[in-house]
N, C-alpha and C. Protein backbone atom coordinates (compact mmCIF):
# COMPACT_ATOMS: atom_id res chain seq x y z
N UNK A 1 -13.28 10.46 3.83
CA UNK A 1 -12.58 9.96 2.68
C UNK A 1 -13.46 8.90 2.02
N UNK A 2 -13.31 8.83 0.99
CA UNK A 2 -14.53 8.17 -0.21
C UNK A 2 -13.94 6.36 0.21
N UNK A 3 -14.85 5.44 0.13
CA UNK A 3 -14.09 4.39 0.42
C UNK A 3 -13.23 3.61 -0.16
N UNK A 4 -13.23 3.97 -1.57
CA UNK A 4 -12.31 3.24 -2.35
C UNK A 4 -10.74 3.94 -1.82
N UNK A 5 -11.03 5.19 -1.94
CA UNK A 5 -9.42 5.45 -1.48
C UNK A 5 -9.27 4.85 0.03
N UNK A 6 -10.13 5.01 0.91
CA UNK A 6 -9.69 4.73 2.18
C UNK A 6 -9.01 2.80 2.14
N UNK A 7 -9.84 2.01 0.97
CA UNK A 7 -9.30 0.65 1.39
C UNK A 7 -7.78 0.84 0.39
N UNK A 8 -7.62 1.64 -0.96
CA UNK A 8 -6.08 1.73 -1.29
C UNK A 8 -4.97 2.46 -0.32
N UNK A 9 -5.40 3.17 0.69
CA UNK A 9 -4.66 3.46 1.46
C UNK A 9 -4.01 2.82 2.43
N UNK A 10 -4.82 2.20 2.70
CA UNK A 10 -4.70 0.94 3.71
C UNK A 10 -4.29 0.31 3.37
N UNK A 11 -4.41 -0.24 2.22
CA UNK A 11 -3.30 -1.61 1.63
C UNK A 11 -1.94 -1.25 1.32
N UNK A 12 -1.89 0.14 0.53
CA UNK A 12 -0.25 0.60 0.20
C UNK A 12 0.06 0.82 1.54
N UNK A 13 -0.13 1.20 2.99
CA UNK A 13 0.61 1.16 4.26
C UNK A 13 0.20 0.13 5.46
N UNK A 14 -0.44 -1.35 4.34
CA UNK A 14 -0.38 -2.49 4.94
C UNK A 14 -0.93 -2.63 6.23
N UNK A 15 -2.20 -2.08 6.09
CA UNK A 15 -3.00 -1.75 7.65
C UNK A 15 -4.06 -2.32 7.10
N UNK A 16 -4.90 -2.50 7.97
CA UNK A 16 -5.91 -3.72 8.16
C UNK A 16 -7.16 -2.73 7.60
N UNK A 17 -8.27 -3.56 7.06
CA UNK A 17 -9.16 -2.70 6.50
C UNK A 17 -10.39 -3.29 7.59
N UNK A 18 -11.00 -2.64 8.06
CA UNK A 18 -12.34 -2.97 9.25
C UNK A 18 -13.88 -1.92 8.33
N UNK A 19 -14.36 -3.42 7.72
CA UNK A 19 -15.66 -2.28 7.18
C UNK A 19 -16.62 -2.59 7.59
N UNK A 20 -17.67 -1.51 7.61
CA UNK A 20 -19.13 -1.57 7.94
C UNK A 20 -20.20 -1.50 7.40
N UNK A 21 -20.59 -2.17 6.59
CA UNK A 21 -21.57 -2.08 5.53
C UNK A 21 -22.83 -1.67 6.26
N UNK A 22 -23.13 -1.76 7.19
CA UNK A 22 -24.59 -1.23 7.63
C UNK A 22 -25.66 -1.62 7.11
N UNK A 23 -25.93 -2.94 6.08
CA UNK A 23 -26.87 -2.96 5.64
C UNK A 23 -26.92 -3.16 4.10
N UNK A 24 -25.91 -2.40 3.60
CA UNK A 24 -25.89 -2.11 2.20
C UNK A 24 -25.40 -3.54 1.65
N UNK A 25 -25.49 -4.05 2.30
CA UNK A 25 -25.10 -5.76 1.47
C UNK A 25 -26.15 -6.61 1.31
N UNK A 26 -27.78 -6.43 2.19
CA UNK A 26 -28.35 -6.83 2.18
C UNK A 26 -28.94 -7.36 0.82
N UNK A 27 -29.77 -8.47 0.46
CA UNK A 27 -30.40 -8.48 -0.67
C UNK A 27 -31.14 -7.26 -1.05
N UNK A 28 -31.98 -6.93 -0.26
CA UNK A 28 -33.14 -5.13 -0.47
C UNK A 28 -32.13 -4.27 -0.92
N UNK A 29 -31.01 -4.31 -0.16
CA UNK A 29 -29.76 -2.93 -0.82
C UNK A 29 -29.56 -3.65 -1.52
N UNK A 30 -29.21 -4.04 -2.27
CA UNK A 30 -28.57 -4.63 -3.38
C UNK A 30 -29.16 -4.54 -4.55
N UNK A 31 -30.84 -4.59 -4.12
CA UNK A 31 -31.68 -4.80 -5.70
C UNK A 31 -32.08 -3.71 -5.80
N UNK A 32 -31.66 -2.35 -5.37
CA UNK A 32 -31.67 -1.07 -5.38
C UNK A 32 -30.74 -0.55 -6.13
N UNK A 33 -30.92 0.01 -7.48
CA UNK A 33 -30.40 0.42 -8.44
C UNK A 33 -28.93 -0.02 -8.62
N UNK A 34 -29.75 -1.64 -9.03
CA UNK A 34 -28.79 -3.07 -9.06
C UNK A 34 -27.39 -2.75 -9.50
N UNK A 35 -27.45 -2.20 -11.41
CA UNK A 35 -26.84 -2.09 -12.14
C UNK A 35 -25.55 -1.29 -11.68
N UNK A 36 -25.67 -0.04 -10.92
CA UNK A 36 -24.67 0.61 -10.38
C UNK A 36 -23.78 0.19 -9.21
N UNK A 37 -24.66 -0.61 -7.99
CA UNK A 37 -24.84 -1.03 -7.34
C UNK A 37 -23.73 -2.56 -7.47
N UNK A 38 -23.81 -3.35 -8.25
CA UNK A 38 -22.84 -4.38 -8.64
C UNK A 38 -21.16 -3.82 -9.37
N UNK A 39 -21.69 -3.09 -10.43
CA UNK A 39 -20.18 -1.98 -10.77
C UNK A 39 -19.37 -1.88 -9.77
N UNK A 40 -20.27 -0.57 -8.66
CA UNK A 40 -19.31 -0.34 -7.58
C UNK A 40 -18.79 -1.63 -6.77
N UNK A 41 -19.53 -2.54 -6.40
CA UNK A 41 -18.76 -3.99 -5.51
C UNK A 41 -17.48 -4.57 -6.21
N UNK A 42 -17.68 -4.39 -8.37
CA UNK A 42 -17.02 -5.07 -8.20
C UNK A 42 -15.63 -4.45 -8.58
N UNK A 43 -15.79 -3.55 -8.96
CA UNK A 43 -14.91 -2.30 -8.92
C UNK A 43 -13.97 -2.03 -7.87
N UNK A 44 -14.67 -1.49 -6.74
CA UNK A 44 -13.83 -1.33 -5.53
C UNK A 44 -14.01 -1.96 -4.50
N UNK A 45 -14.74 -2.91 -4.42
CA UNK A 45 -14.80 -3.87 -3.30
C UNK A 45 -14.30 -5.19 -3.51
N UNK A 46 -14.46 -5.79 -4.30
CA UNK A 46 -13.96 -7.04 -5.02
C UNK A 46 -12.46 -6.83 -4.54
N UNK A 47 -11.51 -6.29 -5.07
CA UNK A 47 -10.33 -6.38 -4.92
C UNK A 47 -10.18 -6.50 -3.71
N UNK A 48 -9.82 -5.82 -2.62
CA UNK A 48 -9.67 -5.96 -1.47
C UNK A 48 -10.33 -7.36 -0.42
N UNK A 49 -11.75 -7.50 -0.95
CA UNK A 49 -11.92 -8.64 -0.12
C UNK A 49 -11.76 -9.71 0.70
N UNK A 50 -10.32 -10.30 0.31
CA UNK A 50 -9.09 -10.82 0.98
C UNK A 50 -8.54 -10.26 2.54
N UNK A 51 -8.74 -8.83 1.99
CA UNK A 51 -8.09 -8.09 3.10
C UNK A 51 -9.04 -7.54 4.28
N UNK A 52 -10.28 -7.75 4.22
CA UNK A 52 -11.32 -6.46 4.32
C UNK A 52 -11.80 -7.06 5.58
N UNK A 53 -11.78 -6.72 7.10
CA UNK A 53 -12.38 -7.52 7.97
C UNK A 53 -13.79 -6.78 8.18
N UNK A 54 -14.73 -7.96 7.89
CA UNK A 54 -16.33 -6.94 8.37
C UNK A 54 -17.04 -7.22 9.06
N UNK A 55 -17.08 -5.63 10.02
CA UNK A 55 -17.86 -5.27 11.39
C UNK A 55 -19.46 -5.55 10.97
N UNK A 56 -19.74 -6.59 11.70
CA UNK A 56 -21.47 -6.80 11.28
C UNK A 56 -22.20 -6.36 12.61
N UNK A 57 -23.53 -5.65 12.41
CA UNK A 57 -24.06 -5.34 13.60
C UNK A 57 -25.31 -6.38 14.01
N UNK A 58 -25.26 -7.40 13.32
CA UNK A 58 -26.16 -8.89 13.91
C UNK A 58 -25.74 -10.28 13.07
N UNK A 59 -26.32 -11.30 13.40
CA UNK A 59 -26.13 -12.23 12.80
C UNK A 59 -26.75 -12.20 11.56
N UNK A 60 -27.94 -11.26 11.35
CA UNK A 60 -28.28 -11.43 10.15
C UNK A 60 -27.62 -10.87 8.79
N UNK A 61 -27.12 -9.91 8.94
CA UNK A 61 -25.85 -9.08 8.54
C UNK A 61 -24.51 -10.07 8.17
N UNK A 62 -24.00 -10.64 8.96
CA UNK A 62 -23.21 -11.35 8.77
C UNK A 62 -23.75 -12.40 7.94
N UNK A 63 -24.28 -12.76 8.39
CA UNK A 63 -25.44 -14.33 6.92
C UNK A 63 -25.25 -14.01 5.59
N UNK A 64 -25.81 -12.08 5.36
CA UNK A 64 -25.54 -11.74 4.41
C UNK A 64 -24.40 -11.35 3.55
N UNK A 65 -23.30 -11.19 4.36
CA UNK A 65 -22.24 -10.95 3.93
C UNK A 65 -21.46 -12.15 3.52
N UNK A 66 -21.65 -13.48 4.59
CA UNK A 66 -21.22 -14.36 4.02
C UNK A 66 -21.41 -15.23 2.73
N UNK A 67 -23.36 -14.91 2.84
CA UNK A 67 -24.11 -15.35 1.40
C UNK A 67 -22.99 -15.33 0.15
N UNK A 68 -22.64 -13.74 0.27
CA UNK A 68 -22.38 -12.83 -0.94
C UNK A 68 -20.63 -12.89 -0.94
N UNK A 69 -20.22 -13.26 0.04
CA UNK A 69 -18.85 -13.23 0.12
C UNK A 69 -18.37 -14.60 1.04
N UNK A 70 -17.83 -15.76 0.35
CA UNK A 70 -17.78 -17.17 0.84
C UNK A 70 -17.01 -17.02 2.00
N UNK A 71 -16.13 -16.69 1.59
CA UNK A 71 -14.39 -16.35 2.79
C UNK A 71 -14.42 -14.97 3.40
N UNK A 72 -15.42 -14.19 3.36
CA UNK A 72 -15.10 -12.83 4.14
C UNK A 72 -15.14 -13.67 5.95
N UNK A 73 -14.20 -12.66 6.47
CA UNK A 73 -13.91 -12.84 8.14
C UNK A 73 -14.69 -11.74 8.13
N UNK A 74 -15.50 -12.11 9.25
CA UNK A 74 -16.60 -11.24 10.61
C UNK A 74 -16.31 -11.26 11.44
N UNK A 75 -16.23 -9.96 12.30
CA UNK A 75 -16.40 -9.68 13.38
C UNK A 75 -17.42 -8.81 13.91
């Protein structure tokens, strides 16, 4: 399932959203075909953010997520 529907699904039946960016938050992903690349965050990621708990696979990952997102919770 595409992820935008998977995080509206989750919110209309009030279940917890656990994401995994893998990377794609990094600065290098990011300045990779920027323009589209910011749309989609703020499009379908933005909203949810509040809700969104994210699975980081190091501390550096998490650094980045927090960089880019003040209040995101890590786990």
């Amino acid at each position: 399932m595409p992820t935008p529907m998977a995080f509206l699904y989750a919110k209309l039946l009030h279940k917890p959203i656990l994401f995994s960016p893998r990377g794609a938050l990094s600065p290098w992903a990011l300045a990779q075909r920027k323009a589209v690349k910011k749309m989609w965050f703020y499009l379908f990621i933005r909203p949810f953010v509040n809700e969104i708990i994210w699975h980081t696979t190091s501390e550096l990952e998490k650094q980045e997520i927090q960089n880019l997102i003040s209040s995101a919770k890590t786990w």
